[in-house]
C-alpha atoms as a PDB file:
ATOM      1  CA  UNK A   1      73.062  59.578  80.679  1.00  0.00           C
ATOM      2  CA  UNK A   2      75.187  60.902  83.633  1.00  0.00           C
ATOM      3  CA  UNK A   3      78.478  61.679  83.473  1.00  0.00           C
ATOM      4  CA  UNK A   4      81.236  61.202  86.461  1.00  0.00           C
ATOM      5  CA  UNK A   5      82.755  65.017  86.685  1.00  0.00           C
ATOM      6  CA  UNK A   6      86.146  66.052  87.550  1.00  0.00           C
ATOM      7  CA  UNK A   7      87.149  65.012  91.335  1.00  0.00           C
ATOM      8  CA  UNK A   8      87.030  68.894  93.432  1.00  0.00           C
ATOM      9  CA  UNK A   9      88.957  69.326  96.783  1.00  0.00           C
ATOM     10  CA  UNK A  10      87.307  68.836  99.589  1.00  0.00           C
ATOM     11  CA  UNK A  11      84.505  71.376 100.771  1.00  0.00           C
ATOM     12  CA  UNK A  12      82.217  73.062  98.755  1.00  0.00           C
ATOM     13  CA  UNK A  13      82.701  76.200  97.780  1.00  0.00           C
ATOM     14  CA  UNK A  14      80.826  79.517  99.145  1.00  0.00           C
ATOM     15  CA  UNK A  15      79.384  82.685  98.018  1.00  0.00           C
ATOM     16  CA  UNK A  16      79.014  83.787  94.528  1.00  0.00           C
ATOM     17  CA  UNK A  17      82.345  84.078  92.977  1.00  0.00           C
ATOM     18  CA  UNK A  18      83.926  80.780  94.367  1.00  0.00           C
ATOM     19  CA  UNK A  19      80.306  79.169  93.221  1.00  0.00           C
ATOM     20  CA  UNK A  20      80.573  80.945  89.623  1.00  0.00           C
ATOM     21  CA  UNK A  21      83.915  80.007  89.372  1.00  0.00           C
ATOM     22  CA  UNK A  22      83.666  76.348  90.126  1.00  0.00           C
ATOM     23  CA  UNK A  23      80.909  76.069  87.969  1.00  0.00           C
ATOM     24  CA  UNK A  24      82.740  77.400  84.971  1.00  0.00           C
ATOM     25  CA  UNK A  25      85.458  75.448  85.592  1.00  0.00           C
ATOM     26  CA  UNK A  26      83.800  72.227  85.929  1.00  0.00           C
ATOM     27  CA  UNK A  27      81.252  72.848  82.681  1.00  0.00           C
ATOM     28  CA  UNK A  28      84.427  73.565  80.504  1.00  0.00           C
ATOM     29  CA  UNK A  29      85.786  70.081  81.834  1.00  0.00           C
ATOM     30  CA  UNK A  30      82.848  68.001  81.119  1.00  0.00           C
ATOM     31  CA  UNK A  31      82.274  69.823  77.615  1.00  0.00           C
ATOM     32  CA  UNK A  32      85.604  68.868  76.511  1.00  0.00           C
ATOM     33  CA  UNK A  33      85.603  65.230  77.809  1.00  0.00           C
ATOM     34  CA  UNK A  34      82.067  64.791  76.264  1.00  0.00           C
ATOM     35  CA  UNK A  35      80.154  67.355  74.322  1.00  0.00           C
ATOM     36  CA  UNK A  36      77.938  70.443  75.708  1.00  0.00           C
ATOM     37  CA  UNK A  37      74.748  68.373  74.477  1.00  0.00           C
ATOM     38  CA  UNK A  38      75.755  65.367  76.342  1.00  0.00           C
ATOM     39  CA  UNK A  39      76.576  67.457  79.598  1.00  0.00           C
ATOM     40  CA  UNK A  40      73.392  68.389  82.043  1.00  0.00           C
ATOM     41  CA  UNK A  41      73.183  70.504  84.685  1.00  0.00           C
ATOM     42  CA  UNK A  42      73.357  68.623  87.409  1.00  0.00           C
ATOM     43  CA  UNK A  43      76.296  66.995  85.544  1.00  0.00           C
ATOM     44  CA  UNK A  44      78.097  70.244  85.918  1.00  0.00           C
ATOM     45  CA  UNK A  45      76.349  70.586  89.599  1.00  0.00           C
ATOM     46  CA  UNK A  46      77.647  67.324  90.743  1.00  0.00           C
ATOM     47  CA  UNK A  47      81.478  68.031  89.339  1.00  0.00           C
ATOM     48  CA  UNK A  48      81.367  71.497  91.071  1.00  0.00           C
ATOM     49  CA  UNK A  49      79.924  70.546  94.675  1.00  0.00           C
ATOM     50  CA  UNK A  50      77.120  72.717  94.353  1.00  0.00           C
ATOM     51  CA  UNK A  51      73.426  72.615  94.651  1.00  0.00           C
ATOM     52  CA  UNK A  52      71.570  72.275  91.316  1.00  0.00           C
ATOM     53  CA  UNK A  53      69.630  75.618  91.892  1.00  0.00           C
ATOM     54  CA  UNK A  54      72.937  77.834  92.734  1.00  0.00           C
ATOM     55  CA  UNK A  55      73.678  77.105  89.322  1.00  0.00           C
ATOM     56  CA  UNK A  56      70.618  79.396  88.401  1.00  0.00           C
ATOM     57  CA  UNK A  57      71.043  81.837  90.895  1.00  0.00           C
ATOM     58  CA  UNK A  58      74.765  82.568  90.058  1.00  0.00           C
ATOM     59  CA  UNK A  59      75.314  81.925  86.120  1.00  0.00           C
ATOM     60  CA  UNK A  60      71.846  82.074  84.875  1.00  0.00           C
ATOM     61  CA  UNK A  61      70.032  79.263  82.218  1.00  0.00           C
ATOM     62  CA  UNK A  62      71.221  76.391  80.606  1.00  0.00           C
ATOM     63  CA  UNK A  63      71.760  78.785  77.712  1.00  0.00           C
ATOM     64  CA  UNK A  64      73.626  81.338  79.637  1.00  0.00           C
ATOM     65  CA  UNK A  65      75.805  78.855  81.206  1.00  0.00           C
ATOM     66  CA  UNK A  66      77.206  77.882  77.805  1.00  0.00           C
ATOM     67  CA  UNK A  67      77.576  81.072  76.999  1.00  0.00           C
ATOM     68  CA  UNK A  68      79.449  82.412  79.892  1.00  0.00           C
ATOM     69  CA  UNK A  69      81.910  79.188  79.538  1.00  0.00           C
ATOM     70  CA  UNK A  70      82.317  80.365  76.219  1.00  0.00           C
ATOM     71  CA  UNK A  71      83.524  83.909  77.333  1.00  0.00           C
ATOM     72  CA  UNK A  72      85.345  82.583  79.887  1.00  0.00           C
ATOM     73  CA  UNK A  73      87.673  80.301  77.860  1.00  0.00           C
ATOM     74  CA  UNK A  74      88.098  82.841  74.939  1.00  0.00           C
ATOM     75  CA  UNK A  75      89.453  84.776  77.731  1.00  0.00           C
ATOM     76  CA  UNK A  76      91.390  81.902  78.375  1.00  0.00           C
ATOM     77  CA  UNK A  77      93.027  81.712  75.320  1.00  0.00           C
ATOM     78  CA  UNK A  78      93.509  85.127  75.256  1.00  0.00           C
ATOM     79  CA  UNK A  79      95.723  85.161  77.928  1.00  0.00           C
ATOM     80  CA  UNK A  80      97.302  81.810  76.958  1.00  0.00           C
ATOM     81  CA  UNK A  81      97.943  84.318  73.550  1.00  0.00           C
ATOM     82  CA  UNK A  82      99.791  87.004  75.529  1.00  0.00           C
ATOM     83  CA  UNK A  83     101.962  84.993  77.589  1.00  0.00           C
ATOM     84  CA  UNK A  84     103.009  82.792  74.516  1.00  0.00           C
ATOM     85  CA  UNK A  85     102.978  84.721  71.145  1.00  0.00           C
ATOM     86  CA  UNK A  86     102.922  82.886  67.945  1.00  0.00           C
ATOM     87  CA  UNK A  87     103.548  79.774  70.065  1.00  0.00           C
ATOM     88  CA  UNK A  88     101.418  75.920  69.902  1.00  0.00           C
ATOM     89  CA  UNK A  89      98.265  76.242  72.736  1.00  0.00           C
ATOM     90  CA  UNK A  90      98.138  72.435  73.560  1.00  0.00           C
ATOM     91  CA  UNK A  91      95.800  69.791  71.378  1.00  0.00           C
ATOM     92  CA  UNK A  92      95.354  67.513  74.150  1.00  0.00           C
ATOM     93  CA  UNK A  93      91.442  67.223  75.258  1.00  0.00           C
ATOM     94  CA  UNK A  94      91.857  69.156  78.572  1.00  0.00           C
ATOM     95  CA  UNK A  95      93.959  71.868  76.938  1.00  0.00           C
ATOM     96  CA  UNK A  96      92.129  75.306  77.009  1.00  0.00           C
ATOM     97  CA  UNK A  97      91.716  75.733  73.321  1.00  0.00           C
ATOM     98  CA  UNK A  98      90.747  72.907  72.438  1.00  0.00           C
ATOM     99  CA  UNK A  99      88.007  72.844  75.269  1.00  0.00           C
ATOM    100  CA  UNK A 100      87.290  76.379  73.566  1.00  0.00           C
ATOM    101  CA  UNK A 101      86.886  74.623  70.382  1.00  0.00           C
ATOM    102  CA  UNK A 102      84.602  72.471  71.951  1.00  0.00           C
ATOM    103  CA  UNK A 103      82.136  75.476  73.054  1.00  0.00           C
ATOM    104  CA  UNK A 104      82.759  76.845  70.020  1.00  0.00           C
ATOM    105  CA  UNK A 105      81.779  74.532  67.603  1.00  0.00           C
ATOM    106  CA  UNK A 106      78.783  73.857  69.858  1.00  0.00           C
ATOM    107  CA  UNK A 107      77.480  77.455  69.345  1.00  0.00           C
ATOM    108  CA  UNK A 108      78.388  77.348  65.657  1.00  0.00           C
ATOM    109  CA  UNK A 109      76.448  74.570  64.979  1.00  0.00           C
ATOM    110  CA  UNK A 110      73.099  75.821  67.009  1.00  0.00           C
ATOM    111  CA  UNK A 111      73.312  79.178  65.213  1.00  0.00           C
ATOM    112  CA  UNK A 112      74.074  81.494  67.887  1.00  0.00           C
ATOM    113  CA  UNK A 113      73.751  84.831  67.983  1.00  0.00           C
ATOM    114  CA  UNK A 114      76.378  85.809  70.576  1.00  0.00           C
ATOM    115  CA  UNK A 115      79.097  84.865  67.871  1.00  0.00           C
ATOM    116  CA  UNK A 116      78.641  87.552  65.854  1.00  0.00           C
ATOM    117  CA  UNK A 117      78.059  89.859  68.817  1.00  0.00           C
ATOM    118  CA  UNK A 118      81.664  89.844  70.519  1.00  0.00           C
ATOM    119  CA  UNK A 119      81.490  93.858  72.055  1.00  0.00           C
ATOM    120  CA  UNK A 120      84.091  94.198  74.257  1.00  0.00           C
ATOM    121  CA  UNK A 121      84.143  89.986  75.355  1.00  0.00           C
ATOM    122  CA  UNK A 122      87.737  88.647  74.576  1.00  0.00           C
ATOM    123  CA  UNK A 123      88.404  88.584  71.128  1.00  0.00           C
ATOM    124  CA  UNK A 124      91.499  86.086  70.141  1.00  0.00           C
ATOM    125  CA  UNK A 125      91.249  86.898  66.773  1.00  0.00           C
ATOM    126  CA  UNK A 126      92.990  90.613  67.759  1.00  0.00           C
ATOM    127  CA  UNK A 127      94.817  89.550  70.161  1.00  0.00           C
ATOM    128  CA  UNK A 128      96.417  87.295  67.173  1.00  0.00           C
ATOM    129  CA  UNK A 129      96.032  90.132  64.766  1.00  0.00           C
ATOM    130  CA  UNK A 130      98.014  92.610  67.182  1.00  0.00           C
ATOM    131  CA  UNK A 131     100.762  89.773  67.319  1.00  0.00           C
ATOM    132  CA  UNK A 132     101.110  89.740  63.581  1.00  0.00           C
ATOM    133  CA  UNK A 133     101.401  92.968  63.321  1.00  0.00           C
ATOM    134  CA  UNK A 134     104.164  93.487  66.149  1.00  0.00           C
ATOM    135  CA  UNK A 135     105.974  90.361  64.674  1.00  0.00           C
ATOM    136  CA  UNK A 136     105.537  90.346  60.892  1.00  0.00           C
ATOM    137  CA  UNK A 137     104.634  93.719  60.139  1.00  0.00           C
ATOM    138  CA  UNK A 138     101.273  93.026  58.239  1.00  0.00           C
ATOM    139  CA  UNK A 139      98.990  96.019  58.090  1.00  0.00           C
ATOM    140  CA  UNK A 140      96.000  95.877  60.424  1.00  0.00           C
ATOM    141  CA  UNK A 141      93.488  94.911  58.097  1.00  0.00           C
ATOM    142  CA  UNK A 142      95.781  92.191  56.510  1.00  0.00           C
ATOM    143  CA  UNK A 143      96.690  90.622  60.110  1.00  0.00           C
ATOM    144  CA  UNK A 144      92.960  90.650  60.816  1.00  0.00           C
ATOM    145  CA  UNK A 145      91.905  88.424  58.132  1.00  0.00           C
ATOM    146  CA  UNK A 146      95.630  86.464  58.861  1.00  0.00           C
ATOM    147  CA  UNK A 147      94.408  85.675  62.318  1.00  0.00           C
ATOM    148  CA  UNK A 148      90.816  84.928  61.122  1.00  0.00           C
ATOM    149  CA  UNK A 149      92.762  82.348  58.237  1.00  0.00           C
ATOM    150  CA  UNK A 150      95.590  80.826  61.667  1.00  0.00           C
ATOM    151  CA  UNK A 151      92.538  80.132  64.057  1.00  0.00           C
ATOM    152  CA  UNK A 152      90.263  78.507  61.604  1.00  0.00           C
ATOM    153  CA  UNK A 153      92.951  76.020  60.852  1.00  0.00           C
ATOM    154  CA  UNK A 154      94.231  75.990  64.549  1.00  0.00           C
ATOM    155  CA  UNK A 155      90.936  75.320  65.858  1.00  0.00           C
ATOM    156  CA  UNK A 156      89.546  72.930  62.447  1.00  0.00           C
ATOM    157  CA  UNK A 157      92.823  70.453  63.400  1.00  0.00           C
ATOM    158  CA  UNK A 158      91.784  70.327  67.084  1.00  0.00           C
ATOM    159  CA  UNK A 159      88.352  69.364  66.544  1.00  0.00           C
ATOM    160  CA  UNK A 160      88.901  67.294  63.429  1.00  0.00           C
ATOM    161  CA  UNK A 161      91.962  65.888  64.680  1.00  0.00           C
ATOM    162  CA  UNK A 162      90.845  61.943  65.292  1.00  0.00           C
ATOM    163  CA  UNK A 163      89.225  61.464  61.773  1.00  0.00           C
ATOM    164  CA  UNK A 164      92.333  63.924  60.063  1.00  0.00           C
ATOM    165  CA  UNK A 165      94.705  61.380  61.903  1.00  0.00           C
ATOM    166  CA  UNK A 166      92.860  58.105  61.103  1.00  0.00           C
ATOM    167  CA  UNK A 167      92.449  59.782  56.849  1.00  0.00           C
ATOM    168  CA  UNK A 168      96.373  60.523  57.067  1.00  0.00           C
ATOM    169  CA  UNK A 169      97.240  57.368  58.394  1.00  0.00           C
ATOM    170  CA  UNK A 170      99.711  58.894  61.293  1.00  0.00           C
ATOM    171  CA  UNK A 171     101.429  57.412  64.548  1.00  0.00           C
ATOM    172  CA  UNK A 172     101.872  58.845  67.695  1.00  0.00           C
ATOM    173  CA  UNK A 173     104.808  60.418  66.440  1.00  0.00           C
ATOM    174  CA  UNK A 174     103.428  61.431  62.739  1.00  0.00           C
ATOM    175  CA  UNK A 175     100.688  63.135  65.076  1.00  0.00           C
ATOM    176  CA  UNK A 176     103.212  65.659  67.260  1.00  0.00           C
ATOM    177  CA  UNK A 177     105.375  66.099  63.763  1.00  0.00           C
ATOM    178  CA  UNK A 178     101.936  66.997  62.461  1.00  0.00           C
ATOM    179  CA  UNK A 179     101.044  69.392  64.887  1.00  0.00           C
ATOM    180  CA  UNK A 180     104.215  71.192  65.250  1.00  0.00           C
ATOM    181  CA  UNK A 181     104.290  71.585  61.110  1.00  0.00           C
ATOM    182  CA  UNK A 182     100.868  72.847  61.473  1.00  0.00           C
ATOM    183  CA  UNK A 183     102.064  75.657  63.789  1.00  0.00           C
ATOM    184  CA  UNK A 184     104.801  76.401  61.842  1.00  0.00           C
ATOM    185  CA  UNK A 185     102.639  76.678  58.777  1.00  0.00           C
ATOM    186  CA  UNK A 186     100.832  79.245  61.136  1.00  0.00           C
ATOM    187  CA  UNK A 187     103.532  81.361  61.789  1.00  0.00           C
ATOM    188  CA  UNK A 188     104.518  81.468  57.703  1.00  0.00           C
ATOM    189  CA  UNK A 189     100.785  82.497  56.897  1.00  0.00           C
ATOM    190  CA  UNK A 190     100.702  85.353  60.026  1.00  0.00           C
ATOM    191  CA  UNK A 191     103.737  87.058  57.840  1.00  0.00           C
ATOM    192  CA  UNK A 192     102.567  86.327  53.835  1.00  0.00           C
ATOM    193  CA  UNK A 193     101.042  89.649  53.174  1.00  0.00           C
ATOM    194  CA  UNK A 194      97.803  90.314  51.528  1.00  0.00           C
ATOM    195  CA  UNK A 195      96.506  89.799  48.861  1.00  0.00           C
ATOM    196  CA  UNK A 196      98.646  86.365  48.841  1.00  0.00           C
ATOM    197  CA  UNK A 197     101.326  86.234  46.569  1.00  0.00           C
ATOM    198  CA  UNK A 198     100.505  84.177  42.891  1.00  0.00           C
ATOM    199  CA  UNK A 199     100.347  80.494  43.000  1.00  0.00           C
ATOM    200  CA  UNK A 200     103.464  78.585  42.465  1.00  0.00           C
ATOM    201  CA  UNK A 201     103.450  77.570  38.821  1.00  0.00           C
ATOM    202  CA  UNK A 202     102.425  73.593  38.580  1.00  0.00           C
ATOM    203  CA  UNK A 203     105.514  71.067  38.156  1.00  0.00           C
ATOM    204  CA  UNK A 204     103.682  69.472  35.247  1.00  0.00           C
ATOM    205  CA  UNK A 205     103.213  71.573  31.462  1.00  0.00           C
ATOM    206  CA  UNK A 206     100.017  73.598  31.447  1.00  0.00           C
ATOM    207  CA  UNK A 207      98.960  72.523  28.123  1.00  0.00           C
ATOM    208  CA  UNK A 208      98.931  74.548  25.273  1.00  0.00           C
END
């Protein structure tokens, strides 16, 4: 099924960069409103204002496309990171990272390879890591795996968030008290040092 794409200015754009970069931009839209698998080519075509086979010439395969709207939101959010430390990234669908999440999950899910395989693509687990650090002190190692802990809860809520709001029963305004607790909650776990501290002792006896 075909879906309607974002509305573009008028004129189409030209040469390889403006092509590229429509193209990027109007893939990351459709994925967030509905799903890489759901999303076809000349989808992402249409939305952009560009023939079908500049697509290929400019960004590569299918496979490559998702791929390069991956790196291209991770840098994204990487620079969202920098201007903003320690601060909430937006939960709405267009917002970058949840649109990130989006690609994310997508390659997650379809096992691939280019996950584990960051080189020197944007990385906003270090980016977080070197915030930590600056902010809270942590050692390197320990901010890594704080980072690692802050955006697999950051990015869990965004793409969970309809069925975690429906299970918790919440409001419109529940939801934004929800979200802002859940980035403060992120900012106490970027300075709680490693190893964590000992659980807090239960309120009921622990029986003989």
């Amino acid at each position: 099924m075909s879906h309607p794409g974002p509305r573009r200015p008028a004129g189409a754009p030209v040469g390889p960069d403006a092509v590229r970069r429509a193209v990027l931009d109007a893939a990351a839209e459709l994925f967030g409103h509905h799903g890489v698998q759901a999303t076809s080519l000349r989808d992402i075509a249409a939305a952009a204002d560009v023939q079908l086979a500049l697509i290929a010439r400019y960004v590569g395969t299918r496979h490559e496309l998702i791929v390069a709207v991956f790196d291209d939101l991770a840098a994204q959010v990487v620079a969202d990171l920098e201007a903003q430390p320690l601060e909430a990234h937006g939960f709405g669908r267009d917002a970058t990272a949840r649109r990130f999440t989006v690609v994310l999950s997508y390659l997650a899910v379809t096992g691939n390879p280019h996950l584990e395989a960051r080189g020197a693509a944007a990385n906003p687990v270090g980016v977080l890591a070197d915030q930590i650090v600056e902010h809270y002190g942590l050692d390197a190692a320990a901010a890594r795996l704080r980072a690692a802990q802050i955006l697999a809860s950051a990015l869990g809520w965004r793409l969970f968030e309809p069925y975690l709001r429906a299970g918790a029963e919440l409001d419109d305004a529940g939801l934004e008290a929800a979200r802002a607790d859940l980035v403060r909650q992120h900012r106490r776990t970027g300075a709680t040092p490693y190893p964590t501290p000992p659980d807090p002792t239960s309120r009921r006896a622990l029986p003989n």
